[in-house]
PDB file of N, CA and C in Angstrom:
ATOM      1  N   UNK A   1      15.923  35.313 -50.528  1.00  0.00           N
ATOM      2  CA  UNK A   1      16.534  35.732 -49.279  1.00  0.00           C
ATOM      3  C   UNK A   1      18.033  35.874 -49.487  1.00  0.00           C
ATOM      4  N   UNK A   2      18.933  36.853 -48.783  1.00  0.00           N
ATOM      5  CA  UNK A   2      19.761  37.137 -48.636  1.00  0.00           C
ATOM      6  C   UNK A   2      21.066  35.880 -48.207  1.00  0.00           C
ATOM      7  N   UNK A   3      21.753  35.917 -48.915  1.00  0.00           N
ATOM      8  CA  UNK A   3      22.393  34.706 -48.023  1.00  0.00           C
ATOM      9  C   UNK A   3      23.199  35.112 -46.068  1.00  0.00           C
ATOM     10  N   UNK A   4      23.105  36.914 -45.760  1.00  0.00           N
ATOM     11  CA  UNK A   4      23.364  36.899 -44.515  1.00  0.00           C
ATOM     12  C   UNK A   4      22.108  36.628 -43.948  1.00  0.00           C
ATOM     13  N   UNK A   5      21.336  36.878 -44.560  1.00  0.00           N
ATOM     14  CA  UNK A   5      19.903  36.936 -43.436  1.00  0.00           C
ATOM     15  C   UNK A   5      19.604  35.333 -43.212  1.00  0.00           C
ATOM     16  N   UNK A   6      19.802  34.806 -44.203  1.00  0.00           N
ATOM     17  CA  UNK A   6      19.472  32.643 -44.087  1.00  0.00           C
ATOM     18  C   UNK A   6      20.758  32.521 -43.394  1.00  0.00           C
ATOM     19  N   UNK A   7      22.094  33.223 -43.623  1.00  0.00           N
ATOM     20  CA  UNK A   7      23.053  32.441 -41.787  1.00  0.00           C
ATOM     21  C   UNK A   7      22.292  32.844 -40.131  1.00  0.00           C
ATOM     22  N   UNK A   8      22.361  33.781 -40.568  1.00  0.00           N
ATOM     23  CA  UNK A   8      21.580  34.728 -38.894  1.00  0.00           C
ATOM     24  C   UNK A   8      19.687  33.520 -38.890  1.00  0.00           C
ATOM     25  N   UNK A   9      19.188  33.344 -39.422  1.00  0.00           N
ATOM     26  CA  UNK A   9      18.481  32.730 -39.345  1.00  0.00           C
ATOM     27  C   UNK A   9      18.491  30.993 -39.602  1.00  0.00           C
ATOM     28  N   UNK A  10      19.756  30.371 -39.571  1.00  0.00           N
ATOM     29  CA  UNK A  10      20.053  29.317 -39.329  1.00  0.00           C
ATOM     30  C   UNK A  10      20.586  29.145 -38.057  1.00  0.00           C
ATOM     31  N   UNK A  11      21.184  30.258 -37.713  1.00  0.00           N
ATOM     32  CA  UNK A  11      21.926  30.682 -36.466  1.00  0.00           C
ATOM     33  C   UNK A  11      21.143  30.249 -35.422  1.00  0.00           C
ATOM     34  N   UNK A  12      19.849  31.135 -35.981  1.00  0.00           N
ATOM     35  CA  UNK A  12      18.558  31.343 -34.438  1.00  0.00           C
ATOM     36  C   UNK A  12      18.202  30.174 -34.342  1.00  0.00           C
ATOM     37  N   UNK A  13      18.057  29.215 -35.556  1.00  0.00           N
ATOM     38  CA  UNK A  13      17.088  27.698 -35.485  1.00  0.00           C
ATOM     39  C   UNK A  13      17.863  26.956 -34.344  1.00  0.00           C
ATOM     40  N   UNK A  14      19.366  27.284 -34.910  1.00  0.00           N
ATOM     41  CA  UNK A  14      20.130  26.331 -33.722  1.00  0.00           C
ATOM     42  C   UNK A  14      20.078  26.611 -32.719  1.00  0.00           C
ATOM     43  N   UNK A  15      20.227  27.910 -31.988  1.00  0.00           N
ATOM     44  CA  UNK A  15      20.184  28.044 -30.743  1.00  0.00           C
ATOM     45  C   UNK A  15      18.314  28.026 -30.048  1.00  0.00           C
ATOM     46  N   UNK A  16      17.014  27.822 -30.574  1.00  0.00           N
ATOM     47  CA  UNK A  16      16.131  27.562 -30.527  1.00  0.00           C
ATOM     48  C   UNK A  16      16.066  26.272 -30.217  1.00  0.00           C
ATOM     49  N   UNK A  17      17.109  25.254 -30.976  1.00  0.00           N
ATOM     50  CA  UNK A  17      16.558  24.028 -31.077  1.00  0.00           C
ATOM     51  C   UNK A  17      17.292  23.515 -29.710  1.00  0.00           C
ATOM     52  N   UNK A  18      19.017  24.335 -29.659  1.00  0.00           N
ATOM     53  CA  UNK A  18      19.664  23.976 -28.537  1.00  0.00           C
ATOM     54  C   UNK A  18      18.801  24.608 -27.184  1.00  0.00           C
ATOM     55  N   UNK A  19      18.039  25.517 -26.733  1.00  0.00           N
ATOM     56  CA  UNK A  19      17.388  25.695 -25.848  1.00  0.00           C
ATOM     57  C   UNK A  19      16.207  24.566 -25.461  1.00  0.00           C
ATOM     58  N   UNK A  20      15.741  24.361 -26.140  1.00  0.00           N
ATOM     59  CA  UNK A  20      14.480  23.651 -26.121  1.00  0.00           C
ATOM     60  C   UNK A  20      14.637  22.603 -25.534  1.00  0.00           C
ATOM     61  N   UNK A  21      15.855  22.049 -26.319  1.00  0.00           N
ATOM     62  CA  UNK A  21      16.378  20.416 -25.662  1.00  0.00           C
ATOM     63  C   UNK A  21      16.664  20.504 -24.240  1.00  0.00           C
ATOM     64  N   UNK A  22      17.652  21.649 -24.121  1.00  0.00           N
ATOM     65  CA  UNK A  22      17.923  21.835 -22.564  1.00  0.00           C
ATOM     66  C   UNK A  22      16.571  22.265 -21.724  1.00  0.00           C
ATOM     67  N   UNK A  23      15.974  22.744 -21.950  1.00  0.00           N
ATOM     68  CA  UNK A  23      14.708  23.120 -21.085  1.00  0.00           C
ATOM     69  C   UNK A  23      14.102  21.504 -21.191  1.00  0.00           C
ATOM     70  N   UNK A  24      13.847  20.739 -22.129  1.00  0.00           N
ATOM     71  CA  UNK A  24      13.374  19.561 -21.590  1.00  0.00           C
ATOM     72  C   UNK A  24      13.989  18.239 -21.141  1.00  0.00           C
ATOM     73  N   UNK A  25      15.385  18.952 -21.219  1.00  0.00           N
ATOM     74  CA  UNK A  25      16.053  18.352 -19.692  1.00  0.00           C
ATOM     75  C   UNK A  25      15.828  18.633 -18.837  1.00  0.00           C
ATOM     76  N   UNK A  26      15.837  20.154 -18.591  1.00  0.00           N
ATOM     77  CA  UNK A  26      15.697  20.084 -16.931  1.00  0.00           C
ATOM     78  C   UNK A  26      14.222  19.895 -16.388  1.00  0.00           C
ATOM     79  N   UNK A  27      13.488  20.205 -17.151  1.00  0.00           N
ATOM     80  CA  UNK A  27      11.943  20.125 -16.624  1.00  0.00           C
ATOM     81  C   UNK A  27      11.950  18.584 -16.402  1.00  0.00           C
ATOM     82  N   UNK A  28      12.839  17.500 -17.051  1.00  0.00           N
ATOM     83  CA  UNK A  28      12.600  16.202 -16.703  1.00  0.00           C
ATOM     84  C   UNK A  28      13.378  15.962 -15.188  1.00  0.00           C
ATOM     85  N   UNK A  29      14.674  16.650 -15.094  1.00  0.00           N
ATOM     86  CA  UNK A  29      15.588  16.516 -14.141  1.00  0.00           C
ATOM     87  C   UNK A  29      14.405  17.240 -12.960  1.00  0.00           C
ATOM     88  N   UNK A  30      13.854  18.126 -13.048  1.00  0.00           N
ATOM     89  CA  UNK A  30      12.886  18.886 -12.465  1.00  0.00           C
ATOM     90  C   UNK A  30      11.890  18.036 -11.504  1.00  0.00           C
ATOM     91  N   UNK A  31      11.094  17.290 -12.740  1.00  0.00           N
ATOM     92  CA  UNK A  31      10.336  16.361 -12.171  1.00  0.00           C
ATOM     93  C   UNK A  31      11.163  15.527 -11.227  1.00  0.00           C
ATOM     94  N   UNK A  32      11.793  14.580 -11.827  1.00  0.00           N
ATOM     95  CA  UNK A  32      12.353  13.951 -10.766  1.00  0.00           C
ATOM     96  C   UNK A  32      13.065  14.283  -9.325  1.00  0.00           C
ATOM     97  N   UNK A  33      13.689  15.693  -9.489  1.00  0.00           N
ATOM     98  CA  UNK A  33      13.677  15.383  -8.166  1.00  0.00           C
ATOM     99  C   UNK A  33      12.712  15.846  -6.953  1.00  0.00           C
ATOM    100  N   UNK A  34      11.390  16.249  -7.714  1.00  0.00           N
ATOM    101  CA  UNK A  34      10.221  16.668  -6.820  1.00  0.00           C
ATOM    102  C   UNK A  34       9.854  15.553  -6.344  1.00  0.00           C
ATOM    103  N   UNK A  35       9.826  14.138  -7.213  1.00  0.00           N
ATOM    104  CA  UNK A  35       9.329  13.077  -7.111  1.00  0.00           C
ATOM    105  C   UNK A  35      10.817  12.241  -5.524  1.00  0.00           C
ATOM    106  N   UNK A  36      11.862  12.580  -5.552  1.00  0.00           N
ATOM    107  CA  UNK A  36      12.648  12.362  -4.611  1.00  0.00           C
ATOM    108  C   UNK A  36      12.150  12.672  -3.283  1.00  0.00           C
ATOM    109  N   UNK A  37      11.713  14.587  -3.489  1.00  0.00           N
ATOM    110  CA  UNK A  37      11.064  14.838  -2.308  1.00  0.00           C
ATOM    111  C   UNK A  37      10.111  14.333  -1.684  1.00  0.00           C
ATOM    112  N   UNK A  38       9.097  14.188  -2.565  1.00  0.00           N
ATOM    113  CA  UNK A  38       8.090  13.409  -1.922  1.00  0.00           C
ATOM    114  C   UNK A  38       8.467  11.837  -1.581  1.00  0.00           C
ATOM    115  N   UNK A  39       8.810  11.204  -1.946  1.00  0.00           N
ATOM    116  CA  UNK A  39       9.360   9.701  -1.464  1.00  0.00           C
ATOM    117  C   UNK A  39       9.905  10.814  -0.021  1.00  0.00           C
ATOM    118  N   UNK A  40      11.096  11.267   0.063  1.00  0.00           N
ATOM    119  CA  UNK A  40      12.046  11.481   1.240  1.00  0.00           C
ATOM    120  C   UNK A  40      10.639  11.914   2.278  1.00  0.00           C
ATOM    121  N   UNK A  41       9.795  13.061   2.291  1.00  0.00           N
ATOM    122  CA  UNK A  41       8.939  13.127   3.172  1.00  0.00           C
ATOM    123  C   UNK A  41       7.931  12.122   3.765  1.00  0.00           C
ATOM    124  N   UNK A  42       7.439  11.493   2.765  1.00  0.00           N
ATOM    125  CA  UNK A  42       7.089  10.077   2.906  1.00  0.00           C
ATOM    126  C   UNK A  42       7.440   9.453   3.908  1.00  0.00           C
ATOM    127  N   UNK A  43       8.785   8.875   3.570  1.00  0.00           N
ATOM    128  CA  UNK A  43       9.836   7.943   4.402  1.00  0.00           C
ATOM    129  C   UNK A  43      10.030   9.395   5.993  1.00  0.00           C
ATOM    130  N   UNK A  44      10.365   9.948   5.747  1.00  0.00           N
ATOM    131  CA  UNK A  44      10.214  10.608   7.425  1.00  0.00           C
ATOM    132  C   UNK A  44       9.180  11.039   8.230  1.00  0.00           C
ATOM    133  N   UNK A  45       7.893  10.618   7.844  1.00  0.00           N
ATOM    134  CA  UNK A  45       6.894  10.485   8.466  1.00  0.00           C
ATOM    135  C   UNK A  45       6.901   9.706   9.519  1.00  0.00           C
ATOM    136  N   UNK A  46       6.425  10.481  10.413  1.00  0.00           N
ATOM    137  CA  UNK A  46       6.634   9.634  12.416  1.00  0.00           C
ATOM    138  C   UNK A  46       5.451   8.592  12.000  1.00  0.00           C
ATOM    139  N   UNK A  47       6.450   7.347  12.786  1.00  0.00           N
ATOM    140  CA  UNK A  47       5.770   6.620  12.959  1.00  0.00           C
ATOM    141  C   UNK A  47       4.871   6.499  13.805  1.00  0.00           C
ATOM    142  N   UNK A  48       3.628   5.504  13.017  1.00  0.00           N
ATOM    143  CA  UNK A  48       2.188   5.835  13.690  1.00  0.00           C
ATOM    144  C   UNK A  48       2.183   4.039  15.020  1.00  0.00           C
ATOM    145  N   UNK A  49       1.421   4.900  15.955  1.00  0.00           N
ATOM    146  CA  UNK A  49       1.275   4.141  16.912  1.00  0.00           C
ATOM    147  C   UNK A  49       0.470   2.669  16.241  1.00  0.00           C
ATOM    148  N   UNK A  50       0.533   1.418  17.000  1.00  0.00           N
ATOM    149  CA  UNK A  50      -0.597   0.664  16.400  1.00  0.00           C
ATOM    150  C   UNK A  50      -2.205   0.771  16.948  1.00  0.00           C
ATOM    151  N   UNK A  51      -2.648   0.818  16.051  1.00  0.00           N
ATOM    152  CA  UNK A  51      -4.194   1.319  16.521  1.00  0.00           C
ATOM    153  C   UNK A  51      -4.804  -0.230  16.983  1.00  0.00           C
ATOM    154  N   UNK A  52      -4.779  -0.647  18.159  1.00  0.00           N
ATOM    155  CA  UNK A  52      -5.604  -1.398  18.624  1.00  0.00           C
ATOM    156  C   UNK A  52      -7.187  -1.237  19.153  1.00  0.00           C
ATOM    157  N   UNK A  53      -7.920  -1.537  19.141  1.00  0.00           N
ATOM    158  CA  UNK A  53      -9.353  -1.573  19.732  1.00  0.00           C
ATOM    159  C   UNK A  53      -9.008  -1.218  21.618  1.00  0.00           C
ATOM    160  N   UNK A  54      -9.381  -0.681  22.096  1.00  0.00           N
ATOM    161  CA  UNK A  54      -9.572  -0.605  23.737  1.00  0.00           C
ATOM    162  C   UNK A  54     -11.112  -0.671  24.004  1.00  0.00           C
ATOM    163  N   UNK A  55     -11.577  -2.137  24.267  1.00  0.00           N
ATOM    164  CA  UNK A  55     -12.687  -2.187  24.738  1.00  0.00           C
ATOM    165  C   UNK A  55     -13.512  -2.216  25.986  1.00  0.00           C
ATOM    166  N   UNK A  56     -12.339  -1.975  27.232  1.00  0.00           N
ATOM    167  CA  UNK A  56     -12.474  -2.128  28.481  1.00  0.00           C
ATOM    168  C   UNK A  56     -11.984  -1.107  28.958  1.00  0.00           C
ATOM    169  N   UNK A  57     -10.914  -0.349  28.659  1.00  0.00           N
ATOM    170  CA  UNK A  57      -9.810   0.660  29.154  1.00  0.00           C
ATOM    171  C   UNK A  57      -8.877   0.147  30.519  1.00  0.00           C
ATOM    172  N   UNK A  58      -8.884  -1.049  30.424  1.00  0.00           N
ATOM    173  CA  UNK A  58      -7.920  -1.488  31.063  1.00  0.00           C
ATOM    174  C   UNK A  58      -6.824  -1.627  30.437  1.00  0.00           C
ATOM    175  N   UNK A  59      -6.268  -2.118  31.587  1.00  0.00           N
ATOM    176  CA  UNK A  59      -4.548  -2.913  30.332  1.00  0.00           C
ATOM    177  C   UNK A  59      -4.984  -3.928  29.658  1.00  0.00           C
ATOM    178  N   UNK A  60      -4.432  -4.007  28.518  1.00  0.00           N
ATOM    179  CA  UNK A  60      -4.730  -5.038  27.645  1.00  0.00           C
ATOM    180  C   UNK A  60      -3.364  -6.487  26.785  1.00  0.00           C
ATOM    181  N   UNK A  61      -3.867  -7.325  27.186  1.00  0.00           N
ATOM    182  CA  UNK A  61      -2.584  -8.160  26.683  1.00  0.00           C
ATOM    183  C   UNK A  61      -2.880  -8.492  25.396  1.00  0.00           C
ATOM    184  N   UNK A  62      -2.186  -8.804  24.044  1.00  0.00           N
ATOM    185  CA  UNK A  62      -2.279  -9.096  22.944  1.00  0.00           C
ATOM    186  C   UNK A  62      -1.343  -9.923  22.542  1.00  0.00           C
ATOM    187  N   UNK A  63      -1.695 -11.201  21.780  1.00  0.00           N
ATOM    188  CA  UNK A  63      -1.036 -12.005  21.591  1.00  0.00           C
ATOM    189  C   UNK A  63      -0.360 -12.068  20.426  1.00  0.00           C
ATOM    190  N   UNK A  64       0.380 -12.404  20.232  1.00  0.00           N
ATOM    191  CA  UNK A  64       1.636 -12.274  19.271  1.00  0.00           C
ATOM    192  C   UNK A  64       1.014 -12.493  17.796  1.00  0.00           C
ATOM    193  N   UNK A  65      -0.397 -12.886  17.788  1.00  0.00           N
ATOM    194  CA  UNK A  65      -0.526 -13.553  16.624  1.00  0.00           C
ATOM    195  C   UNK A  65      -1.548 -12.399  16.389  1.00  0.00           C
ATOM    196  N   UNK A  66      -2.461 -11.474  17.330  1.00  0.00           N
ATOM    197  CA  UNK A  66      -3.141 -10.617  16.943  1.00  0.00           C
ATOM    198  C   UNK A  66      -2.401  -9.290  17.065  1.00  0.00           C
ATOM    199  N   UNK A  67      -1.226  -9.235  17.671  1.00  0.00           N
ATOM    200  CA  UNK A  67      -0.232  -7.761  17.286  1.00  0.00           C
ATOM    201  C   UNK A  67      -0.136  -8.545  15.704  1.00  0.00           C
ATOM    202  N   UNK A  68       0.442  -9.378  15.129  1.00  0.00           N
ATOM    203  CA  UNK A  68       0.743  -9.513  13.879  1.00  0.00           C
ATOM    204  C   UNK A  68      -0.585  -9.240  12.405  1.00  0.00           C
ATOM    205  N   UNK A  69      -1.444  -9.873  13.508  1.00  0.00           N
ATOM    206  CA  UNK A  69      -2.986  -9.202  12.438  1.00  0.00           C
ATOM    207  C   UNK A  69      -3.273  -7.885  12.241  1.00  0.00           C
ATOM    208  N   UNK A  70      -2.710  -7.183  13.495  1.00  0.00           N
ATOM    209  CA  UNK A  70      -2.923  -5.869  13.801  1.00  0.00           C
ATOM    210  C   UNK A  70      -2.007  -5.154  12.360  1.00  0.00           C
ATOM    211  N   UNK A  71      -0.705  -5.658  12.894  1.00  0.00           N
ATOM    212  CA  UNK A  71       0.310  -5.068  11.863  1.00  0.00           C
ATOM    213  C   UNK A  71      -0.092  -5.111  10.916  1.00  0.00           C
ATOM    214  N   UNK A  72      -0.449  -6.427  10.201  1.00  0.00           N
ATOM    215  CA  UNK A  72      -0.347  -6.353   8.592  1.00  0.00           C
ATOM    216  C   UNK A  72      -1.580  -5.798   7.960  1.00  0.00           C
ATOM    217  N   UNK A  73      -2.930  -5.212   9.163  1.00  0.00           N
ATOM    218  CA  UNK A  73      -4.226  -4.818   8.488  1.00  0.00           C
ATOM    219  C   UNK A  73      -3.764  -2.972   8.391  1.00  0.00           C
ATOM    220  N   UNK A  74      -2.702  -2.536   9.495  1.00  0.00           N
ATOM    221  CA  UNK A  74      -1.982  -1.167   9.072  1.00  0.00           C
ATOM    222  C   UNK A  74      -1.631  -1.379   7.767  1.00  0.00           C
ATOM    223  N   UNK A  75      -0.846  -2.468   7.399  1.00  0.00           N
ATOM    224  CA  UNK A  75       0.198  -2.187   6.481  1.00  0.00           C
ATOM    225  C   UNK A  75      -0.672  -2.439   5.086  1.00  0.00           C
ATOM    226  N   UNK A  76      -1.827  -2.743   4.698  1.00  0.00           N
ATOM    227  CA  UNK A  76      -2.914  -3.105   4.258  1.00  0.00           C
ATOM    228  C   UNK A  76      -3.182  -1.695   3.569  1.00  0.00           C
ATOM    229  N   UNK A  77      -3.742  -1.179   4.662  1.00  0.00           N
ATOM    230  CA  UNK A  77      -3.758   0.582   4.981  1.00  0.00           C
ATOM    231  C   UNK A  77      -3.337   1.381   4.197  1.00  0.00           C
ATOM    232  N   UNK A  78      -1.964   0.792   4.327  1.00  0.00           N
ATOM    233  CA  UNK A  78      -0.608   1.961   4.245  1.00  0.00           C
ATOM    234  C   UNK A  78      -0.905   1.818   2.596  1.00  0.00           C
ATOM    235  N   UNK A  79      -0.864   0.413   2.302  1.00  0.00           N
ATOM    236  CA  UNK A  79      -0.263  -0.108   0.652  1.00  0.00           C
ATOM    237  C   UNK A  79      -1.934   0.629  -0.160  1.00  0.00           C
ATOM    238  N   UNK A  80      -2.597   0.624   0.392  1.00  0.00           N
ATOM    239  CA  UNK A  80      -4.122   0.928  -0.312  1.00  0.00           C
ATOM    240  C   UNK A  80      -3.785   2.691  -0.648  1.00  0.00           C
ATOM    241  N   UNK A  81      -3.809   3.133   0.524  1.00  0.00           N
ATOM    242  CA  UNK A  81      -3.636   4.922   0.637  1.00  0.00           C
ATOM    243  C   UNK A  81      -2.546   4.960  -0.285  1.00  0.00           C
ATOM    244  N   UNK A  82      -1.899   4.369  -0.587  1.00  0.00           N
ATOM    245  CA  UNK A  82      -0.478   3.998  -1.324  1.00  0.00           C
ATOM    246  C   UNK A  82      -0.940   3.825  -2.854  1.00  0.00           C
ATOM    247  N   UNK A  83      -1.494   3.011  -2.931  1.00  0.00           N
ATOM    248  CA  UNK A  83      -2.570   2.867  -4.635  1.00  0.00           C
ATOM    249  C   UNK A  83      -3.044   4.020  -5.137  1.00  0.00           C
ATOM    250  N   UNK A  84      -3.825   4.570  -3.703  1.00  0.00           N
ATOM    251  CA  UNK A  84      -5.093   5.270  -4.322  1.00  0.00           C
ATOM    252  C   UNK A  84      -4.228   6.778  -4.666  1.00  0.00           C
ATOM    253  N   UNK A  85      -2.949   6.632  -4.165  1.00  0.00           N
ATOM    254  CA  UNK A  85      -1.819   8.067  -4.550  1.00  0.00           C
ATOM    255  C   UNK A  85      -1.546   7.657  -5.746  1.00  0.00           C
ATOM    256  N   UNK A  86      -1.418   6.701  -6.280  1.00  0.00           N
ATOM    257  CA  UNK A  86      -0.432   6.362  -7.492  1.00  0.00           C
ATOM    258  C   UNK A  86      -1.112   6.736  -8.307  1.00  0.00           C
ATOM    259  N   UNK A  87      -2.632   5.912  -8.003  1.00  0.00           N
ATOM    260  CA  UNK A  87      -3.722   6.195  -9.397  1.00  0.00           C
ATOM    261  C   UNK A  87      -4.092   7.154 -10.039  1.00  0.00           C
ATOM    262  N   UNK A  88      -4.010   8.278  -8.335  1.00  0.00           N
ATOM    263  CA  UNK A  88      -4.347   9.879  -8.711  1.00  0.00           C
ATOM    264  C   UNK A  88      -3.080  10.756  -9.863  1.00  0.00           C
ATOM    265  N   UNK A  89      -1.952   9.765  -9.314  1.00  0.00           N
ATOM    266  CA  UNK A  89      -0.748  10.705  -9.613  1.00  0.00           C
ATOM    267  C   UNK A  89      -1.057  10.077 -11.554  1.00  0.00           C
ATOM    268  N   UNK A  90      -1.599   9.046 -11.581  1.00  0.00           N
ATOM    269  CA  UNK A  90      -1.699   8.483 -13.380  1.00  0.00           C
ATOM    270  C   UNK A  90      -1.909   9.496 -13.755  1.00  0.00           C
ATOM    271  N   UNK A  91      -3.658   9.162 -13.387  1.00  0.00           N
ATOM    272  CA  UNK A  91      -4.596  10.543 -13.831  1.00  0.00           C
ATOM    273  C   UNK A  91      -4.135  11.814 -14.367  1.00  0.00           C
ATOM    274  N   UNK A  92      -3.463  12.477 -13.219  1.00  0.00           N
ATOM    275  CA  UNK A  92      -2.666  13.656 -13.902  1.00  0.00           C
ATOM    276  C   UNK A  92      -2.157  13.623 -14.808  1.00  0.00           C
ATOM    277  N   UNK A  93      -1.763  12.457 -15.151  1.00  0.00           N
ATOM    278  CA  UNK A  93      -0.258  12.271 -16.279  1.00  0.00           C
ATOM    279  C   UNK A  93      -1.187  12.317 -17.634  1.00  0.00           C
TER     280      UNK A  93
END
Protein backbone atom coordinates (compact mmCIF):
# COMPACT_ATOMS: atom_id res chain seq x y z
CA UNK A 1 0.00 0.00 0.00
CA UNK A 2 0.78 3.41 -0.77
CA UNK A 3 1.94 5.38 2.05
CA UNK A 4 -0.96 8.30 0.98
CA UNK A 5 -3.58 5.79 0.79
CA UNK A 6 -2.51 4.12 4.68
CA UNK A 7 -2.70 8.19 5.92
CA UNK A 8 -6.28 8.74 4.29
CA UNK A 9 -7.07 5.39 5.70
CA UNK A 10 -5.75 5.96 9.17
CA UNK A 11 -7.52 9.17 8.84
CA UNK A 12 -11.01 7.31 8.31
CA UNK A 13 -10.21 4.72 11.34
CA UNK A 14 -10.02 7.81 13.49
CA UNK A 15 -12.83 9.58 12.63
CA UNK A 16 -14.91 6.06 12.63
CA UNK A 17 -13.63 5.36 15.93
CA UNK A 18 -14.29 9.16 17.03
CA UNK A 19 -17.99 8.79 15.79
CA UNK A 20 -18.83 5.67 17.31
CA UNK A 21 -17.76 6.76 20.77
CA UNK A 22 -19.90 9.80 20.41
CA UNK A 23 -22.95 7.98 19.15
CA UNK A 24 -22.57 5.77 22.26
CA UNK A 25 -22.69 8.64 24.25
CA UNK A 26 -25.52 9.97 23.26
CA UNK A 27 -27.62 6.87 22.83
CA UNK A 28 -26.57 6.48 26.65
CA UNK A 29 -27.37 10.28 27.39
CA UNK A 30 -30.52 9.24 25.21
CA UNK A 31 -31.59 6.57 27.38
CA UNK A 32 -31.40 8.38 30.31
CA UNK A 33 -33.23 11.01 29.78
CA UNK A 34 -36.28 8.92 28.46
CA UNK A 35 -35.86 7.18 31.71
CA UNK A 36 -36.27 10.99 33.46
CA UNK A 37 -39.43 11.23 31.49
CA UNK A 38 -40.97 8.49 32.58
CA UNK A 39 -40.12 8.92 36.41
CA UNK A 40 -41.44 12.86 35.75
CA UNK A 41 -44.88 11.42 34.28
CA UNK A 42 -45.04 8.99 36.90
CA UNK A 43 -44.63 11.53 39.68
CA UNK A 44 -47.48 13.82 37.96
CA UNK A 45 -49.97 11.38 37.92
CA UNK A 46 -53.34 12.71 39.73
CA UNK A 47 -53.72 11.50 42.65
CA UNK A 48 -55.96 8.54 43.13
CA UNK A 49 -58.88 8.79 45.47
CA UNK A 50 -58.77 6.12 48.43
CA UNK A 51 -60.73 3.22 47.38
CA UNK A 52 -62.76 2.30 50.35
CA UNK A 53 -65.51 -0.49 50.33
CA UNK A 54 -69.21 1.32 50.41
CA UNK A 55 -71.32 -1.30 51.79
CA UNK A 56 -74.43 0.57 52.73
CA UNK A 57 -74.18 3.82 50.58
CA UNK A 58 -74.54 5.80 53.37
CA UNK A 59 -72.04 8.06 54.97
CA UNK A 60 -69.46 6.21 56.29
CA UNK A 61 -67.07 6.90 59.30
CA UNK A 62 -63.56 5.29 59.26
CA UNK A 63 -61.30 5.08 61.85
CA UNK A 64 -57.97 6.29 61.85
CA UNK A 65 -56.54 2.95 62.11
CA UNK A 66 -58.58 1.52 59.05
CA UNK A 67 -57.93 4.86 56.78
CA UNK A 68 -54.24 3.77 57.69
CA UNK A 69 -54.87 -0.02 56.55
CA UNK A 70 -56.57 1.43 53.72
CA UNK A 71 -53.47 3.55 52.86
CA UNK A 72 -50.77 1.23 53.16
CA UNK A 73 -52.83 -1.81 51.17
CA UNK A 74 -52.85 1.24 48.11
CA UNK A 75 -49.40 1.74 48.69
CA UNK A 76 -48.85 -2.16 48.60
CA UNK A 77 -50.50 -1.70 45.15
CA UNK A 78 -48.57 1.02 44.04
CA UNK A 79 -44.97 -0.76 45.13
CA UNK A 80 -46.19 -4.28 43.40
CA UNK A 81 -47.44 -2.50 39.89
CA UNK A 82 -44.07 -0.86 40.66
CA UNK A 83 -42.06 -4.41 40.62
CA UNK A 84 -43.95 -5.88 38.08
CA UNK A 85 -42.64 -2.50 35.76
CA UNK A 86 -39.15 -3.01 36.80
CA UNK A 87 -39.09 -6.74 36.05
CA UNK A 88 -40.60 -6.11 32.63
CA UNK A 89 -38.22 -3.20 32.06
CA UNK A 90 -35.08 -6.22 33.09
CA UNK A 91 -36.44 -8.44 30.63
CA UNK A 92 -35.97 -6.07 27.88
CA UNK A 93 -32.53 -5.37 28.89
Amino acid sequence: MSKSFQKEFDKFKAKLLKMSVKNKVLEHENKGLKKAIKLEQRRRKPRQAMKMPDEHGGAVIYTPSKVQAIHDANAQKEQDEAQKLHQRQERQL
